[in-house]
N, C-alpha and C. Protein backbone atom coordinates (compact mmCIF):
# COMPACT_ATOMS: atom_id res chain seq x y z
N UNK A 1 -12.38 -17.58 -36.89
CA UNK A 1 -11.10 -17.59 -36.21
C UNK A 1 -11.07 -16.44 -35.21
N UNK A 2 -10.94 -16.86 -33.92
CA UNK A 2 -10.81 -15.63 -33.13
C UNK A 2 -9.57 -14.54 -33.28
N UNK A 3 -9.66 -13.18 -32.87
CA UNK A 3 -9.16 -12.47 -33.07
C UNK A 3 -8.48 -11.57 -32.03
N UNK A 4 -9.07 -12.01 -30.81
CA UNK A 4 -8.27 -11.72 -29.22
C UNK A 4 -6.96 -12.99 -29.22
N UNK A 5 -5.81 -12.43 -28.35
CA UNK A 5 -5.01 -13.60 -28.04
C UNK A 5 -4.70 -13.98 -26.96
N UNK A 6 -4.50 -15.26 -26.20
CA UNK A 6 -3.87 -14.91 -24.80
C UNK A 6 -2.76 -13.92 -24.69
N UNK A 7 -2.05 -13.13 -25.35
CA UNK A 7 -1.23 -12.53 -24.86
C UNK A 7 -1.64 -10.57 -24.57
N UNK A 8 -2.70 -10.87 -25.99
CA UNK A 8 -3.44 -9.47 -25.47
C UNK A 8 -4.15 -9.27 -24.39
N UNK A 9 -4.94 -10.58 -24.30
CA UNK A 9 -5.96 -10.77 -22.79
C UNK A 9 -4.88 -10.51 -21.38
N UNK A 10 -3.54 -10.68 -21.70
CA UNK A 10 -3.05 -10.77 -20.88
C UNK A 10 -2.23 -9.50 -20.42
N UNK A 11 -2.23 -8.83 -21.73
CA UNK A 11 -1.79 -7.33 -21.18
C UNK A 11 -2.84 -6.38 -21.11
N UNK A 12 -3.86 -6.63 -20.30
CA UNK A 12 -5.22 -5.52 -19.92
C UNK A 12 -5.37 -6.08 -19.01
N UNK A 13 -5.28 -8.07 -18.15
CA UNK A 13 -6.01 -8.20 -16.98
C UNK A 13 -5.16 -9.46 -16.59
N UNK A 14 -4.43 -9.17 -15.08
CA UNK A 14 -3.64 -10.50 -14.59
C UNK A 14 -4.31 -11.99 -14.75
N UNK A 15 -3.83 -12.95 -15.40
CA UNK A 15 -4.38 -13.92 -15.70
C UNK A 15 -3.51 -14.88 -14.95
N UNK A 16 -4.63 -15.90 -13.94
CA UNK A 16 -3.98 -16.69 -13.15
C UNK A 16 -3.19 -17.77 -14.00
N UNK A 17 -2.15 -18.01 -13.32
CA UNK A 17 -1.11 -19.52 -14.01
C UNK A 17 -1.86 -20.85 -13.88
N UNK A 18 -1.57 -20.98 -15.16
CA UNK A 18 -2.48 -22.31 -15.79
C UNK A 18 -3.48 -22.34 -16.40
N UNK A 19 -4.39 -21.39 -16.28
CA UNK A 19 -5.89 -21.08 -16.57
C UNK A 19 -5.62 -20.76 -18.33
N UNK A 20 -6.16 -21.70 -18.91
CA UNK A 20 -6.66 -21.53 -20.39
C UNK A 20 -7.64 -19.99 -20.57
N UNK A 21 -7.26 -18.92 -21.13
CA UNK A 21 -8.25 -18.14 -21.86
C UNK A 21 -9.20 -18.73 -23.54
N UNK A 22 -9.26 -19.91 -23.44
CA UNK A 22 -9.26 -20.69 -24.54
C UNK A 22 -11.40 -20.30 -24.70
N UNK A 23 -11.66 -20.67 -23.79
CA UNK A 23 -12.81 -21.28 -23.37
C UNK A 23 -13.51 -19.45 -23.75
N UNK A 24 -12.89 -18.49 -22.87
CA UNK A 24 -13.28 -17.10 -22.91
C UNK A 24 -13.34 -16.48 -24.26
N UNK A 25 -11.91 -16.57 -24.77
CA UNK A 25 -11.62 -16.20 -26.42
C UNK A 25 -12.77 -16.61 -27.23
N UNK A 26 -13.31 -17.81 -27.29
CA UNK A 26 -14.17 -18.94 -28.04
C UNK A 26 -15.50 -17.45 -27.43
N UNK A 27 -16.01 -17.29 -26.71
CA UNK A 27 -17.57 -17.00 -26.08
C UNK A 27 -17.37 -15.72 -26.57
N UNK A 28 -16.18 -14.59 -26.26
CA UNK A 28 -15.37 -13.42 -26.95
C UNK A 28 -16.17 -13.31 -28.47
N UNK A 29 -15.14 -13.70 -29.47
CA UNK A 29 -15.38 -14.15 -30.64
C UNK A 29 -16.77 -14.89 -31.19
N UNK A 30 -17.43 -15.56 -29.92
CA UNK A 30 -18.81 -15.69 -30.82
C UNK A 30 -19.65 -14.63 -31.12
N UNK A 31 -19.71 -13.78 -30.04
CA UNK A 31 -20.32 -12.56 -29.73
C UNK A 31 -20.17 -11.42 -30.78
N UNK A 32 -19.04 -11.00 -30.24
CA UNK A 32 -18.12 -9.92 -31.49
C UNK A 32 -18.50 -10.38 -32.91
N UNK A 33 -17.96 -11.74 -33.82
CA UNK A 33 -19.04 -12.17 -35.60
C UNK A 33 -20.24 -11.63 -35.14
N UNK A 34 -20.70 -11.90 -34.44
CA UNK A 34 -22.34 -12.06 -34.40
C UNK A 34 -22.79 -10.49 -34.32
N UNK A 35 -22.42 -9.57 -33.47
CA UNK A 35 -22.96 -8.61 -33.09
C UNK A 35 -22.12 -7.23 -33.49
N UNK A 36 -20.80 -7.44 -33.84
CA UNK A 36 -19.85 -6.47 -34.84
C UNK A 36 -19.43 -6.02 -36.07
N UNK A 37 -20.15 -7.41 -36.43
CA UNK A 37 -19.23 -7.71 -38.07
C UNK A 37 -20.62 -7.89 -39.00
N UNK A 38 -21.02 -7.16 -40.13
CA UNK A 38 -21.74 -7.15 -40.97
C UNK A 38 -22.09 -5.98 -41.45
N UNK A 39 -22.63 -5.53 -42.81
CA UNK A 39 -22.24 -4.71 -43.63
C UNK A 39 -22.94 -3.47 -42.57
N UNK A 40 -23.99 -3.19 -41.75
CA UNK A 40 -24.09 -2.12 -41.36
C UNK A 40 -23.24 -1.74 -40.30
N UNK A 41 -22.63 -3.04 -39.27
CA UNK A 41 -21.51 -2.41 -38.72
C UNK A 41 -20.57 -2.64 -38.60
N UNK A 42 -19.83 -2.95 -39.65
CA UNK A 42 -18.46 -3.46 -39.82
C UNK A 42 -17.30 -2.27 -39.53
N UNK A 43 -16.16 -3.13 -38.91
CA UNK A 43 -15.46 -2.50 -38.23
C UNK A 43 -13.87 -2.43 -38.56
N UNK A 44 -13.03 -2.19 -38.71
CA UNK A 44 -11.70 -2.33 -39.26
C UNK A 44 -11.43 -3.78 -38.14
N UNK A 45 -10.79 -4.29 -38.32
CA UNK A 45 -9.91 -5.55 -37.85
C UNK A 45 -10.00 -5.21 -36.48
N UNK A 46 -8.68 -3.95 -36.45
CA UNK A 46 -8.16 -3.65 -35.49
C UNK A 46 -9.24 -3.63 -34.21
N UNK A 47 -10.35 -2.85 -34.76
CA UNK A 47 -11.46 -2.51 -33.81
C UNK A 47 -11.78 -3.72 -33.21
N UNK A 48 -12.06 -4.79 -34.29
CA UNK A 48 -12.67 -5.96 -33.74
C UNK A 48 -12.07 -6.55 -32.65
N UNK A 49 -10.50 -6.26 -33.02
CA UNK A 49 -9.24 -7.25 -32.25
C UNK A 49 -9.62 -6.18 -30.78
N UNK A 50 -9.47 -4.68 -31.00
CA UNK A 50 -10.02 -4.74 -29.21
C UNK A 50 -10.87 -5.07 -28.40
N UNK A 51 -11.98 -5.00 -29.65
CA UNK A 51 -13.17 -5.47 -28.70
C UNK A 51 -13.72 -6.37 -28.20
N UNK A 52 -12.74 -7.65 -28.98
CA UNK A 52 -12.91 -8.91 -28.88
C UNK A 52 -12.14 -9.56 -27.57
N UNK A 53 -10.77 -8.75 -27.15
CA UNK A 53 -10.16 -8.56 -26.34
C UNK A 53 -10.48 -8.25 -25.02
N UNK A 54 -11.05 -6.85 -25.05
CA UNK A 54 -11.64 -7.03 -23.69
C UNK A 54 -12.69 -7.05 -23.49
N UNK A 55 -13.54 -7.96 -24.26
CA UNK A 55 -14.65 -8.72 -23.94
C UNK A 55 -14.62 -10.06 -22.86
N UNK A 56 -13.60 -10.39 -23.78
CA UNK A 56 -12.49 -12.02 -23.07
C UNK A 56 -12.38 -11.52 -22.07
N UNK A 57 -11.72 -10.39 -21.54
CA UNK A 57 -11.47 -10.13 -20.40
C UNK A 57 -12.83 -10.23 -19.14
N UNK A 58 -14.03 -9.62 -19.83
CA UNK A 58 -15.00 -9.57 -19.27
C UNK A 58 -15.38 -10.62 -18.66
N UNK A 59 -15.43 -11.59 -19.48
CA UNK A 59 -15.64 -13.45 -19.85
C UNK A 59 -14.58 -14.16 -18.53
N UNK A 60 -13.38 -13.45 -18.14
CA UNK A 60 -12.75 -14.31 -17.60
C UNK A 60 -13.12 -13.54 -15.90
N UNK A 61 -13.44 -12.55 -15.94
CA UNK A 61 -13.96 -11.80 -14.55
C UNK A 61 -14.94 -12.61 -13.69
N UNK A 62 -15.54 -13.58 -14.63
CA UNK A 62 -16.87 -14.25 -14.30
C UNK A 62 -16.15 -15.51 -13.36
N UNK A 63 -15.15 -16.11 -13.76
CA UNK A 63 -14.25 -16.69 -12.96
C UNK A 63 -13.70 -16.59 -12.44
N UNK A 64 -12.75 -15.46 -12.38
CA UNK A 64 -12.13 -14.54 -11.35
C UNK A 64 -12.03 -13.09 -11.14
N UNK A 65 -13.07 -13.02 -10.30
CA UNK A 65 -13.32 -11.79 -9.88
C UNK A 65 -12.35 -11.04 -9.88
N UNK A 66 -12.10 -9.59 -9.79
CA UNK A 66 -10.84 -8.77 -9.59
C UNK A 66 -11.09 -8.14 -8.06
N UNK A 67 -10.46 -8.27 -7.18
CA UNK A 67 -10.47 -7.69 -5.71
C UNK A 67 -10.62 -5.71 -5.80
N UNK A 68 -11.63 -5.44 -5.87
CA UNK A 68 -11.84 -3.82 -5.07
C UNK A 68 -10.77 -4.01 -4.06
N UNK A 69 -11.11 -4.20 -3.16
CA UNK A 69 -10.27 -3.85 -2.25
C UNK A 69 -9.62 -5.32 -0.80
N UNK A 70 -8.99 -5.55 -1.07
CA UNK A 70 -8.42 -6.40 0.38
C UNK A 70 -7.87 -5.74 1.90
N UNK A 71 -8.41 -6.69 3.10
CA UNK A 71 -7.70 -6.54 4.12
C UNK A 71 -7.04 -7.08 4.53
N UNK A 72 -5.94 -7.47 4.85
CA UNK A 72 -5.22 -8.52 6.31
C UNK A 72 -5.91 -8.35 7.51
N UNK A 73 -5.97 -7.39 8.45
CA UNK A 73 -6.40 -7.44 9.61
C UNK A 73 -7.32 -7.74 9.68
N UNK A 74 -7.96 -9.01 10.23
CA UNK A 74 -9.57 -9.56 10.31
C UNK A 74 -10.05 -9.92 8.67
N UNK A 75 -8.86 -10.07 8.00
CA UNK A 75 -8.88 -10.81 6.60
C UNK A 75 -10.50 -10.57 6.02
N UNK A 76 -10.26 -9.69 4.44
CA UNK A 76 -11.41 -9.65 4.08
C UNK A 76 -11.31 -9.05 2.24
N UNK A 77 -12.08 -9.26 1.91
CA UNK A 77 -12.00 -8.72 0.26
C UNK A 77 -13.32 -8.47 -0.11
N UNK A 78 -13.38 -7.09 -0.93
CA UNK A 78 -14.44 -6.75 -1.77
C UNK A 78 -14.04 -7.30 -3.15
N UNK A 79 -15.28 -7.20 -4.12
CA UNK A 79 -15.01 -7.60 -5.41
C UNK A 79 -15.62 -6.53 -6.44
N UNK A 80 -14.73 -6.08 -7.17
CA UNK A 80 -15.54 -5.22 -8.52
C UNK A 80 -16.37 -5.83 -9.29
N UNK A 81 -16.85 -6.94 -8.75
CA UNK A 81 -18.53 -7.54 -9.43
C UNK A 81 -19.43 -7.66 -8.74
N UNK A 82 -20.93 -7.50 -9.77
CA UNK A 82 -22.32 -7.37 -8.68
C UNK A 82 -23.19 -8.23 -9.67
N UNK A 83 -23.91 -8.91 -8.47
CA UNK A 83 -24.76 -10.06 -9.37
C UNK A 83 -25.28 -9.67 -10.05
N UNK A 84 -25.67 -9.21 -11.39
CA UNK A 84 -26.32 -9.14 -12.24
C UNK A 84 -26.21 -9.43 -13.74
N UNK A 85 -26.64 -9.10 -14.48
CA UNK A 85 -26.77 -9.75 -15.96
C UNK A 85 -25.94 -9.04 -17.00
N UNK A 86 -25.52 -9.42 -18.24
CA UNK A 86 -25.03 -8.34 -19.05
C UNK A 86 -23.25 -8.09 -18.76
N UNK A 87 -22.76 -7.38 -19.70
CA UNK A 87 -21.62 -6.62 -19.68
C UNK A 87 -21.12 -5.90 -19.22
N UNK A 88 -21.82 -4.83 -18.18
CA UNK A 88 -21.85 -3.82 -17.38
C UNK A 88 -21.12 -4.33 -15.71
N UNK A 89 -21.30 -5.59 -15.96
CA UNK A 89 -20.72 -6.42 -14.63
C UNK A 89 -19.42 -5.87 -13.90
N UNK A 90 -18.52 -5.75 -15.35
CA UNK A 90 -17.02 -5.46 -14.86
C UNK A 90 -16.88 -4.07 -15.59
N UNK A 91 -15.90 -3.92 -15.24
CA UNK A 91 -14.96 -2.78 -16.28
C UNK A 91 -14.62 -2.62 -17.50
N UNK A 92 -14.33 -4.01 -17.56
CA UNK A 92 -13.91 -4.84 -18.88
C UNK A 92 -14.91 -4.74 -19.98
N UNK A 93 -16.17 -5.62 -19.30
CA UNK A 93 -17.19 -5.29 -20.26
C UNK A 93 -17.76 -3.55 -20.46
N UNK A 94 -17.27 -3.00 -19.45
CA UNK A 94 -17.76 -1.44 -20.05
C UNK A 94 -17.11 -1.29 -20.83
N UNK A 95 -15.96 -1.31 -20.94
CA UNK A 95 -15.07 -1.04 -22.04
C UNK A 95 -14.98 -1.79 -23.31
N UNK A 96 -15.24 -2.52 -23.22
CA UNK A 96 -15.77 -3.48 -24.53
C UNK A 96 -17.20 -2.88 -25.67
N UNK A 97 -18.24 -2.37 -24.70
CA UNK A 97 -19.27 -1.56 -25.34
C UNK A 97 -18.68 -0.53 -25.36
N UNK A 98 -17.76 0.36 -24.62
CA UNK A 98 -17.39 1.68 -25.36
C UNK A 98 -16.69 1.46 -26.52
N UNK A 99 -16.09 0.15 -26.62
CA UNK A 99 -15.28 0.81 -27.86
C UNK A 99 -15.99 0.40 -29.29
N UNK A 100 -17.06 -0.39 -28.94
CA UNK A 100 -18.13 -0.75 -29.71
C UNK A 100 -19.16 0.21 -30.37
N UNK A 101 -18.78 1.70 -30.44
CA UNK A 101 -19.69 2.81 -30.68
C UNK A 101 -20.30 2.62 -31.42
N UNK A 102 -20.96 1.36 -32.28
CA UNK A 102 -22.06 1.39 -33.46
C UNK A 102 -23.11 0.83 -32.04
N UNK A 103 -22.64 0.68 -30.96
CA UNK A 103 -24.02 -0.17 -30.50
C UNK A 103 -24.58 -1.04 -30.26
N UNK A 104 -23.79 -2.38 -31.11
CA UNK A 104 -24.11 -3.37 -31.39
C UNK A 104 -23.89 -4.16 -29.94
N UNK A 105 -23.27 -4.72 -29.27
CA UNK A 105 -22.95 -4.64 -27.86
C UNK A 105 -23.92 -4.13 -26.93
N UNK A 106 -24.00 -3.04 -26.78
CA UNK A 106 -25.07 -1.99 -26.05
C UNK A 106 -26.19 -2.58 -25.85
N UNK A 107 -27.15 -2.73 -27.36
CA UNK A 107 -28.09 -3.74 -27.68
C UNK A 107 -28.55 -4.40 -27.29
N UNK A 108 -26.90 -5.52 -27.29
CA UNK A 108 -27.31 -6.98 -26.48
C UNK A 108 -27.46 -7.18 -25.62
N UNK A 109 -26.74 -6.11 -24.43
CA UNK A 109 -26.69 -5.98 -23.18
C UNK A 109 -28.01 -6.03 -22.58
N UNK A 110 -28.86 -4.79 -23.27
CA UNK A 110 -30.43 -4.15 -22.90
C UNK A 110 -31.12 -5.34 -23.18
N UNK A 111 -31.17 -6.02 -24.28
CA UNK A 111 -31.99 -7.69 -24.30
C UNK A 111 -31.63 -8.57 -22.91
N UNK A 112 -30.12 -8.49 -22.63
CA UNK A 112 -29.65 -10.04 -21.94
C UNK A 112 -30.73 -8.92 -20.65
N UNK A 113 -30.56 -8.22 -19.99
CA UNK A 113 -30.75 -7.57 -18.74
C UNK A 113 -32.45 -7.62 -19.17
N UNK A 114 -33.13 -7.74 -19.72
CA UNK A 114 -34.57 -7.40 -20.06
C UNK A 114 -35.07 -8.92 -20.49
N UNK A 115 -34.28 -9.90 -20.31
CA UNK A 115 -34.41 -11.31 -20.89
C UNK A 115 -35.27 -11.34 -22.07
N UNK A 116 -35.29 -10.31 -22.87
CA UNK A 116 -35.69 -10.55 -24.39
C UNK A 116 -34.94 -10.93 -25.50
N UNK A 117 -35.23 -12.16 -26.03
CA UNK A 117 -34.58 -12.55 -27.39
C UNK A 117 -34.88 -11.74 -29.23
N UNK A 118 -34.08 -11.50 -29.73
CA UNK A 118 -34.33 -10.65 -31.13
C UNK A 118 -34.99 -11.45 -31.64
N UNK A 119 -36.39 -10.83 -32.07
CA UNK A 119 -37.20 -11.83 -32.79
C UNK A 119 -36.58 -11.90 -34.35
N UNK A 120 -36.90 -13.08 -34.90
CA UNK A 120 -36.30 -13.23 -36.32
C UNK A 120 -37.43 -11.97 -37.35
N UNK A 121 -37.08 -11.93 -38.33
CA UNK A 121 -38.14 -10.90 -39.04
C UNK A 121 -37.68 -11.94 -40.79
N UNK A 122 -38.70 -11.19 -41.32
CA UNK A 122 -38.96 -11.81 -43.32
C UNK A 122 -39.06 -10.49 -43.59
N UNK A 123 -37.97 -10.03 -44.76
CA UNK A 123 -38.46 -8.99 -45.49
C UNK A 123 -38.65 -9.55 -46.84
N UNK A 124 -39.86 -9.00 -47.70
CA UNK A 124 -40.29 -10.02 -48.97
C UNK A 124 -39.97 -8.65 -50.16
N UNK A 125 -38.63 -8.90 -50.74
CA UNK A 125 -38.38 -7.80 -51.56
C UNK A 125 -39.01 -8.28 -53.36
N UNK A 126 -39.46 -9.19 -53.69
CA UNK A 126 -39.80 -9.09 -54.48
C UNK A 126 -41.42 -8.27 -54.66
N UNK A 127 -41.89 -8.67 -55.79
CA UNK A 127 -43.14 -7.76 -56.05
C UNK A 127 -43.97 -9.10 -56.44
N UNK A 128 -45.33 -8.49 -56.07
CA UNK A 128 -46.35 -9.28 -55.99
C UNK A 128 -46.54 -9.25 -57.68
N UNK A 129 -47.41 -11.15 -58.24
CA UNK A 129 -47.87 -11.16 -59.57
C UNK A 129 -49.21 -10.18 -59.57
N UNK A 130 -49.37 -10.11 -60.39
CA UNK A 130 -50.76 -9.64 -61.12
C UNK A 130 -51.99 -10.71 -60.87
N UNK A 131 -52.85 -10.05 -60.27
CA UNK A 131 -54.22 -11.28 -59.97
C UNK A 131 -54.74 -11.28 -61.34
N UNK A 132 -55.69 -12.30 -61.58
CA UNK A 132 -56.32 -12.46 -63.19
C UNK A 132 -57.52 -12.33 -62.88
């Protein structure tokens, strides 16, 4: 169950009328279980609920950019995004890994930007029989 809401997404980043955060929340929340929540870095709720929050936010930047800066005269706009990979894109996502201080985030970032996937691993905790 996700744990960002449209109304939190909506008090950190203007969200255009009509536009579902439905789709963002969902990609938010897959991320955050996956990469927040488990016994080495589990996080109070609350934590999760921000980080899950403005992650979404991050998620929705990808669709609408946020304007650096606009002109009228000879009409023109910069954008606070730069093509590249990862979380680091926006603001949003910086802030999403800061408030993520175990790392877990951070992590993923350095894989997505390095296009390496976490290899799976086997740890074999039992003990070997006795040969005869």
């Amino acid at each position: 169950m996700a744990r960002a809401t449209s109304d939190l997404v909506e008090g950190i980043i203007e969200v255009e009328s009509g536009i579902s955060l439905t789709p963002f929340i969902a990609a938010a929340n897959a991320i955050v279980t996956e990469v927040c929540t488990g016994l080495a870095t589990a996080y109070e709720d609350a934590q999760l609920v921000l980080i899950e929050t403005w992650l979404t936010a991050h998620f929705y930047t990808v669709r609408d950019m946020r304007a650096e800066t606009e002109k009228a005269g000879s009409v023109g706009a910069r954008y606070q995004s730069k093509v590249d990979l990862g979380f680091a894109t926006s603001h949003y996502g910086q802030m999403a890994m800061a408030l993520d201080w175990k790392g877990g985030l951070s992590a993923l970032n350095e894989q997505i930007k390095k296009g390496k996937k976490r290899a799976p691993t086997v740890t074999w905790l039992g003990k070997e029989e006795d040969e005869d």
